[in-house]
C-alpha atoms as a PDB file:
ATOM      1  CA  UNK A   1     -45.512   1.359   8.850  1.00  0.00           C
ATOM      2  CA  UNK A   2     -42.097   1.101   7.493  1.00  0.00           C
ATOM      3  CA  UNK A   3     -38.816  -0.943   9.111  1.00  0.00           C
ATOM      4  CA  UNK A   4     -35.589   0.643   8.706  1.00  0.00           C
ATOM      5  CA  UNK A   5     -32.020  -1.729   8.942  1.00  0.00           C
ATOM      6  CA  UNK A   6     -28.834  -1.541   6.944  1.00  0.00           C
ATOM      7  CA  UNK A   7     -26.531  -3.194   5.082  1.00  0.00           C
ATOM      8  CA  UNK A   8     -22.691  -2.216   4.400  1.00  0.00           C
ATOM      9  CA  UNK A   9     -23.319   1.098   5.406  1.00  0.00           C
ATOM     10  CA  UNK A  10     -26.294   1.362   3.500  1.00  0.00           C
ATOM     11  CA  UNK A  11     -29.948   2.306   5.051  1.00  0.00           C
ATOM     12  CA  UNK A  12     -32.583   0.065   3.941  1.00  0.00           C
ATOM     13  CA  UNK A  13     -36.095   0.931   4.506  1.00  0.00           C
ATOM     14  CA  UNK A  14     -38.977  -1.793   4.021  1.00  0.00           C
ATOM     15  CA  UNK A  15     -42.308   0.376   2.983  1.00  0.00           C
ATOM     16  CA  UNK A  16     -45.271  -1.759   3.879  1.00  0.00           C
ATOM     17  CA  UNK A  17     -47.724   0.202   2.213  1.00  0.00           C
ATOM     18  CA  UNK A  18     -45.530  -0.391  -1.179  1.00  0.00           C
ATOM     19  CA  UNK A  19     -44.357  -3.898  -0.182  1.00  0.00           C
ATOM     20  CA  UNK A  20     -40.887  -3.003  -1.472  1.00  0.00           C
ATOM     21  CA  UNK A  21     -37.212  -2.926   0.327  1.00  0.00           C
ATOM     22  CA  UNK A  22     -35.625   0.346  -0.663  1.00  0.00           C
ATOM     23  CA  UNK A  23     -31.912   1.397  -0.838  1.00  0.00           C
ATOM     24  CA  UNK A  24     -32.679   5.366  -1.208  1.00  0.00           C
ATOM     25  CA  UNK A  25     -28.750   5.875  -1.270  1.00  0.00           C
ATOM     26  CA  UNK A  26     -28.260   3.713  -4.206  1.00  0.00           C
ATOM     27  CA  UNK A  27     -31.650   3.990  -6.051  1.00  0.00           C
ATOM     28  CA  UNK A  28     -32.047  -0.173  -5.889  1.00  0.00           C
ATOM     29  CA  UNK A  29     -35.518  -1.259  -4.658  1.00  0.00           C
ATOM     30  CA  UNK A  30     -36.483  -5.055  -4.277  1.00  0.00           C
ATOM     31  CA  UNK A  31     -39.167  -7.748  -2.987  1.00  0.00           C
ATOM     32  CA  UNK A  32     -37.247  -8.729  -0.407  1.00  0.00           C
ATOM     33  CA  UNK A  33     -34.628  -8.118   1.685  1.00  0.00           C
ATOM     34  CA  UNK A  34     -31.802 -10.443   0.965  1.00  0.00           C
ATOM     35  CA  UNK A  35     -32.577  -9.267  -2.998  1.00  0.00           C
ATOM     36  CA  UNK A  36     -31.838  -5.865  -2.175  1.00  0.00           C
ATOM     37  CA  UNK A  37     -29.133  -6.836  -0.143  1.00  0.00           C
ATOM     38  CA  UNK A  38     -27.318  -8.668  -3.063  1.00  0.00           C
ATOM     39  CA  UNK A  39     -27.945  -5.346  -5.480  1.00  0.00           C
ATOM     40  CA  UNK A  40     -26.180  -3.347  -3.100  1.00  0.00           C
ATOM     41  CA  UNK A  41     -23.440  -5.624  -2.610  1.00  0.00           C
ATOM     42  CA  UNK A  42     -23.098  -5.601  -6.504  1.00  0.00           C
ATOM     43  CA  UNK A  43     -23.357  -1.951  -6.662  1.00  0.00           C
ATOM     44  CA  UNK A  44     -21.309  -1.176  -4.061  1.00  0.00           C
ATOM     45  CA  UNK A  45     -18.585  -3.823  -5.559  1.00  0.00           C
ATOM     46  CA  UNK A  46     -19.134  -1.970  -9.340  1.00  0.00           C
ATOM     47  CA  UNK A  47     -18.270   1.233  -7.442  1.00  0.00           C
ATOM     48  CA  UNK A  48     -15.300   0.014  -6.239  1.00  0.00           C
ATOM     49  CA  UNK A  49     -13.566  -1.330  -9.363  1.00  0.00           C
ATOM     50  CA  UNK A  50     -10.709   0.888  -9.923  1.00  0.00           C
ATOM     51  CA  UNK A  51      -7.922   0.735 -13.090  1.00  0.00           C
ATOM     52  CA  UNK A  52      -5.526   2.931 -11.584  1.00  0.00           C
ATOM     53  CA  UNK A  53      -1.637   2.740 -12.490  1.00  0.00           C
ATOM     54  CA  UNK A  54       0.535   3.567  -9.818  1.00  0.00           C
ATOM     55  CA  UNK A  55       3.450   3.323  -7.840  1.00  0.00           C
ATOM     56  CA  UNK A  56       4.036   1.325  -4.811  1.00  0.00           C
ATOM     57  CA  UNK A  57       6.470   2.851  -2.296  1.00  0.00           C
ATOM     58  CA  UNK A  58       8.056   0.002   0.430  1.00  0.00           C
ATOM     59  CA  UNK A  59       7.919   0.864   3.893  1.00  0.00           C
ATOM     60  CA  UNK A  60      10.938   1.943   4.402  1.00  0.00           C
ATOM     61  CA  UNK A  61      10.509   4.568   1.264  1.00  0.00           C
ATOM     62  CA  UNK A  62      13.366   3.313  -0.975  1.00  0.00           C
ATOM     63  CA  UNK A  63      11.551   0.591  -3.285  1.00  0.00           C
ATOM     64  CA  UNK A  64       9.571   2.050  -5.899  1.00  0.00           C
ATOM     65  CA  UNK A  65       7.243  -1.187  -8.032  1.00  0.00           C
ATOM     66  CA  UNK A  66       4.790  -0.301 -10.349  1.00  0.00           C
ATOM     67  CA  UNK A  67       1.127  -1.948  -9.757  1.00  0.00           C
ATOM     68  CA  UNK A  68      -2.113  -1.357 -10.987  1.00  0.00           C
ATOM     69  CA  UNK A  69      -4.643  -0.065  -8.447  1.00  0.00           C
ATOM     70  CA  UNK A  70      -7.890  -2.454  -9.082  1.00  0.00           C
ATOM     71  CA  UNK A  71     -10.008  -2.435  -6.575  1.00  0.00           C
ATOM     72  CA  UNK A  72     -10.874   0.252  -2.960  1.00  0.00           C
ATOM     73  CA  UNK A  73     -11.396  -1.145   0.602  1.00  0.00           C
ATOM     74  CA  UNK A  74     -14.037   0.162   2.239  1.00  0.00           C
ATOM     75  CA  UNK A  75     -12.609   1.511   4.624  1.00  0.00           C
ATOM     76  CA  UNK A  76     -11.745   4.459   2.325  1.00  0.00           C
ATOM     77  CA  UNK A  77      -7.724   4.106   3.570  1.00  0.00           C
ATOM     78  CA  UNK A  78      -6.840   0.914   1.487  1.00  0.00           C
ATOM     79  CA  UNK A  79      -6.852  -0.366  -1.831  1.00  0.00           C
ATOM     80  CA  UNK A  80      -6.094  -3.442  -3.535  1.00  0.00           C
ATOM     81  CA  UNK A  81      -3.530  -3.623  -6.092  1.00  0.00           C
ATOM     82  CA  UNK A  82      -1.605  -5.855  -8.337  1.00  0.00           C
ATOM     83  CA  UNK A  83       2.180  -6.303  -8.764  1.00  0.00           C
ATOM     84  CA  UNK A  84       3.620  -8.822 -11.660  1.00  0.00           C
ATOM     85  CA  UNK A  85       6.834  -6.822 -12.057  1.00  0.00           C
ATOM     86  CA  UNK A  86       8.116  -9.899  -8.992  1.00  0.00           C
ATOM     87  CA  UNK A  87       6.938 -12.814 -11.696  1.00  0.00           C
ATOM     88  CA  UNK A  88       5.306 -11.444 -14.361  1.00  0.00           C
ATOM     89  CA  UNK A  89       3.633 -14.888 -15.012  1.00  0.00           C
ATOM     90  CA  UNK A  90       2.041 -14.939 -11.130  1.00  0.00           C
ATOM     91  CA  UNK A  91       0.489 -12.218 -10.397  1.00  0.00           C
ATOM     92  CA  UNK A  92       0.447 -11.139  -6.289  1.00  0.00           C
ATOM     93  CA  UNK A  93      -2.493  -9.055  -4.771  1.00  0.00           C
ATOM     94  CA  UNK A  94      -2.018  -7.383  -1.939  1.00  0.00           C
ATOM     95  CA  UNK A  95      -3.590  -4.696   0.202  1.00  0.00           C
ATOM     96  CA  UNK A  96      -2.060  -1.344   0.694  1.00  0.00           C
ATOM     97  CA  UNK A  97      -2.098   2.071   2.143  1.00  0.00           C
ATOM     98  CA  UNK A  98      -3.367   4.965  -0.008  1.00  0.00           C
ATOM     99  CA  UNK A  99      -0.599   7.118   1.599  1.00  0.00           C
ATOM    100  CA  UNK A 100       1.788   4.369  -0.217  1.00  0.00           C
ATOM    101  CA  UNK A 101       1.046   4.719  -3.963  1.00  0.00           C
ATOM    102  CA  UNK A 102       1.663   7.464  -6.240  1.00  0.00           C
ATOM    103  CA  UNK A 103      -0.229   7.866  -9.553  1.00  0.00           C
ATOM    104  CA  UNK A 104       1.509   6.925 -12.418  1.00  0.00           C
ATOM    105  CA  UNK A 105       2.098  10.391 -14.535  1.00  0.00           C
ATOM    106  CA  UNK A 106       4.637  12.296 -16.192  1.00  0.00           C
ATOM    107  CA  UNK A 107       5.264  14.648 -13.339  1.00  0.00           C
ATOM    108  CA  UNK A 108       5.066  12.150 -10.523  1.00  0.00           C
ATOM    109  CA  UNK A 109       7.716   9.759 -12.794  1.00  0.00           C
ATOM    110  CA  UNK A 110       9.917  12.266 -12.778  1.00  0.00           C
ATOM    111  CA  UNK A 111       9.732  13.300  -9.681  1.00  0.00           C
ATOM    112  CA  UNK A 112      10.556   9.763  -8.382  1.00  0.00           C
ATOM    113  CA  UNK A 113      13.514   9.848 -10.757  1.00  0.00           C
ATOM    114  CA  UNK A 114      14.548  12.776  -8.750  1.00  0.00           C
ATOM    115  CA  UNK A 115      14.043  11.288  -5.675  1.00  0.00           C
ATOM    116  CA  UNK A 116      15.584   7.970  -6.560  1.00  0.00           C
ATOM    117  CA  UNK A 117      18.690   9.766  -7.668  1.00  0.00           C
ATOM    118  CA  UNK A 118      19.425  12.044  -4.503  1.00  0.00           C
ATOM    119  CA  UNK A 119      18.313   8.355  -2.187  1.00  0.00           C
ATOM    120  CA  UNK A 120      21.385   7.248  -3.992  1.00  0.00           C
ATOM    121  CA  UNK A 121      23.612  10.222  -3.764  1.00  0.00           C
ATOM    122  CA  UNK A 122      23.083  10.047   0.190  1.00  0.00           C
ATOM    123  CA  UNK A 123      23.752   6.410   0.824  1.00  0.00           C
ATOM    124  CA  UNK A 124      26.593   6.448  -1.445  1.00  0.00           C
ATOM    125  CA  UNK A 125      27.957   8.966   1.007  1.00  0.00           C
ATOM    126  CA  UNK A 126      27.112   7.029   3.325  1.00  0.00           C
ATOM    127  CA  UNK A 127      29.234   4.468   2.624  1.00  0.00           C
ATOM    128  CA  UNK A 128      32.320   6.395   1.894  1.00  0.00           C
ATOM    129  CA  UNK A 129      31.223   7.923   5.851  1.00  0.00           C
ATOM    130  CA  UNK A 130      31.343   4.423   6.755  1.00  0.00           C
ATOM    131  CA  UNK A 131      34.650   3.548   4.925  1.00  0.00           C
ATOM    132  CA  UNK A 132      36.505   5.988   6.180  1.00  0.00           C
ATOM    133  CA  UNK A 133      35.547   5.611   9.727  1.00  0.00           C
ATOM    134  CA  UNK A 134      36.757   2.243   9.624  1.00  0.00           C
ATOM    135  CA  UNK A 135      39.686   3.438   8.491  1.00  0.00           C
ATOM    136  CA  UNK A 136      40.245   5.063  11.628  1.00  0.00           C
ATOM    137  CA  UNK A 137      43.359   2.772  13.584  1.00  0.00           C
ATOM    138  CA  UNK A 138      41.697   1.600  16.498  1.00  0.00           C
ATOM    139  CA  UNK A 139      43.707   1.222  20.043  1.00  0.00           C
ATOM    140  CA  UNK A 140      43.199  -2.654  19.714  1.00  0.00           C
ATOM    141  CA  UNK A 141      45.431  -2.749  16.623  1.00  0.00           C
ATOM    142  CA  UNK A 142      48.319  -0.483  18.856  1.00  0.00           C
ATOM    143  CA  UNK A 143      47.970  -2.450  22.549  1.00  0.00           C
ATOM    144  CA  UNK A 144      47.782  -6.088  20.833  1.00  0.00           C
ATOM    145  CA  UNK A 145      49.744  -5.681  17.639  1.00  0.00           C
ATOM    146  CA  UNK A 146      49.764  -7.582  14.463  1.00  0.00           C
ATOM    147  CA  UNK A 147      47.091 -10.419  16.150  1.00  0.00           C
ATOM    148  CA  UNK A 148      44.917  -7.176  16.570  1.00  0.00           C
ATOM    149  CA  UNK A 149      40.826  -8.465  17.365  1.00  0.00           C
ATOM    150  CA  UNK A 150      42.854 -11.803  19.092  1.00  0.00           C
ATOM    151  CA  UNK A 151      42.080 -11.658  22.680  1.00  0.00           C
ATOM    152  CA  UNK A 152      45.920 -12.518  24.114  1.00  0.00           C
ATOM    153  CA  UNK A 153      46.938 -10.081  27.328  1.00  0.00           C
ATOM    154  CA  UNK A 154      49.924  -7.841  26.735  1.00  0.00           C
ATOM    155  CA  UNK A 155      52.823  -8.341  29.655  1.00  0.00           C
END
């Protein structure tokens, strides 16, 4: 007879015959259950231990930090990283996106160089957009004169 459960996404199968928990995934077998269920919580933690530099884009796409990548989320979608560049003397984890970092190369740096420099080519446009359409006389300035933005009524 043998009793099948799981653990972190693992199958665990309990072989009477054998007297052994198994973890056929992982190649861990134990006495008991809880044993096996602490090797495959080690193994699965070993397996996620990463050492990845990288790149952290912000949300809005225009901060670039560097962090070190150091450890998955399960979930396959996430990973932990690291990011001293703040306070290099405290250290702040956080969890992140995959679809956020970009892996620290040659190539990808200088990509992001290029990218960086044409992000600031268009908002510097921007503002001289913005500069000039201020600079645009507006009808208060004509219908109120000098006191233009006051809110007196012209007789």
């Amino acid at each position: 007879m043998s009793i099948t459960t799981e653990h972190s996404g693992y199958q665990i199968l309990y072989v009477e015959a054998d007297n052994i928990w198994r973890c056929p995934q992982l190649g861990l077998a134990a006495s008991s259950l809880s044993d096996l269920r602490q090797e495959i919580d080690a193994a699965d933690a070993a397996t996620r231990q990463l050492n990845i530099p990288a790149f952290l884009l912000d949300h809005s796409g225009f901060s670039i930090t560097p962090v070190l990548v150091v450890r998955a989320d399960r979930d396959g979608e996430h990973v932990w990283v690291i990011n001293k560049v703040e306070d290099p003397r405290n250290e702040r984890r956080e969890k992140v996106s995959l679809h956020r970092l970009v892996e620290d190369t040659m190539e990808n740096r200088r990509l992001l160089l290029d990218w960086r420099d044409a992000s600031r080519s268009v908002y510097e446009e921007g503002q001289r957009v913005s500069q000039r359409r201020d600079a645009i006389p507006r009808m208060d300035a004509l219908i109120l004169g000098p006191a233009a933005g006051s809110r007196d009524k012209v007789e």
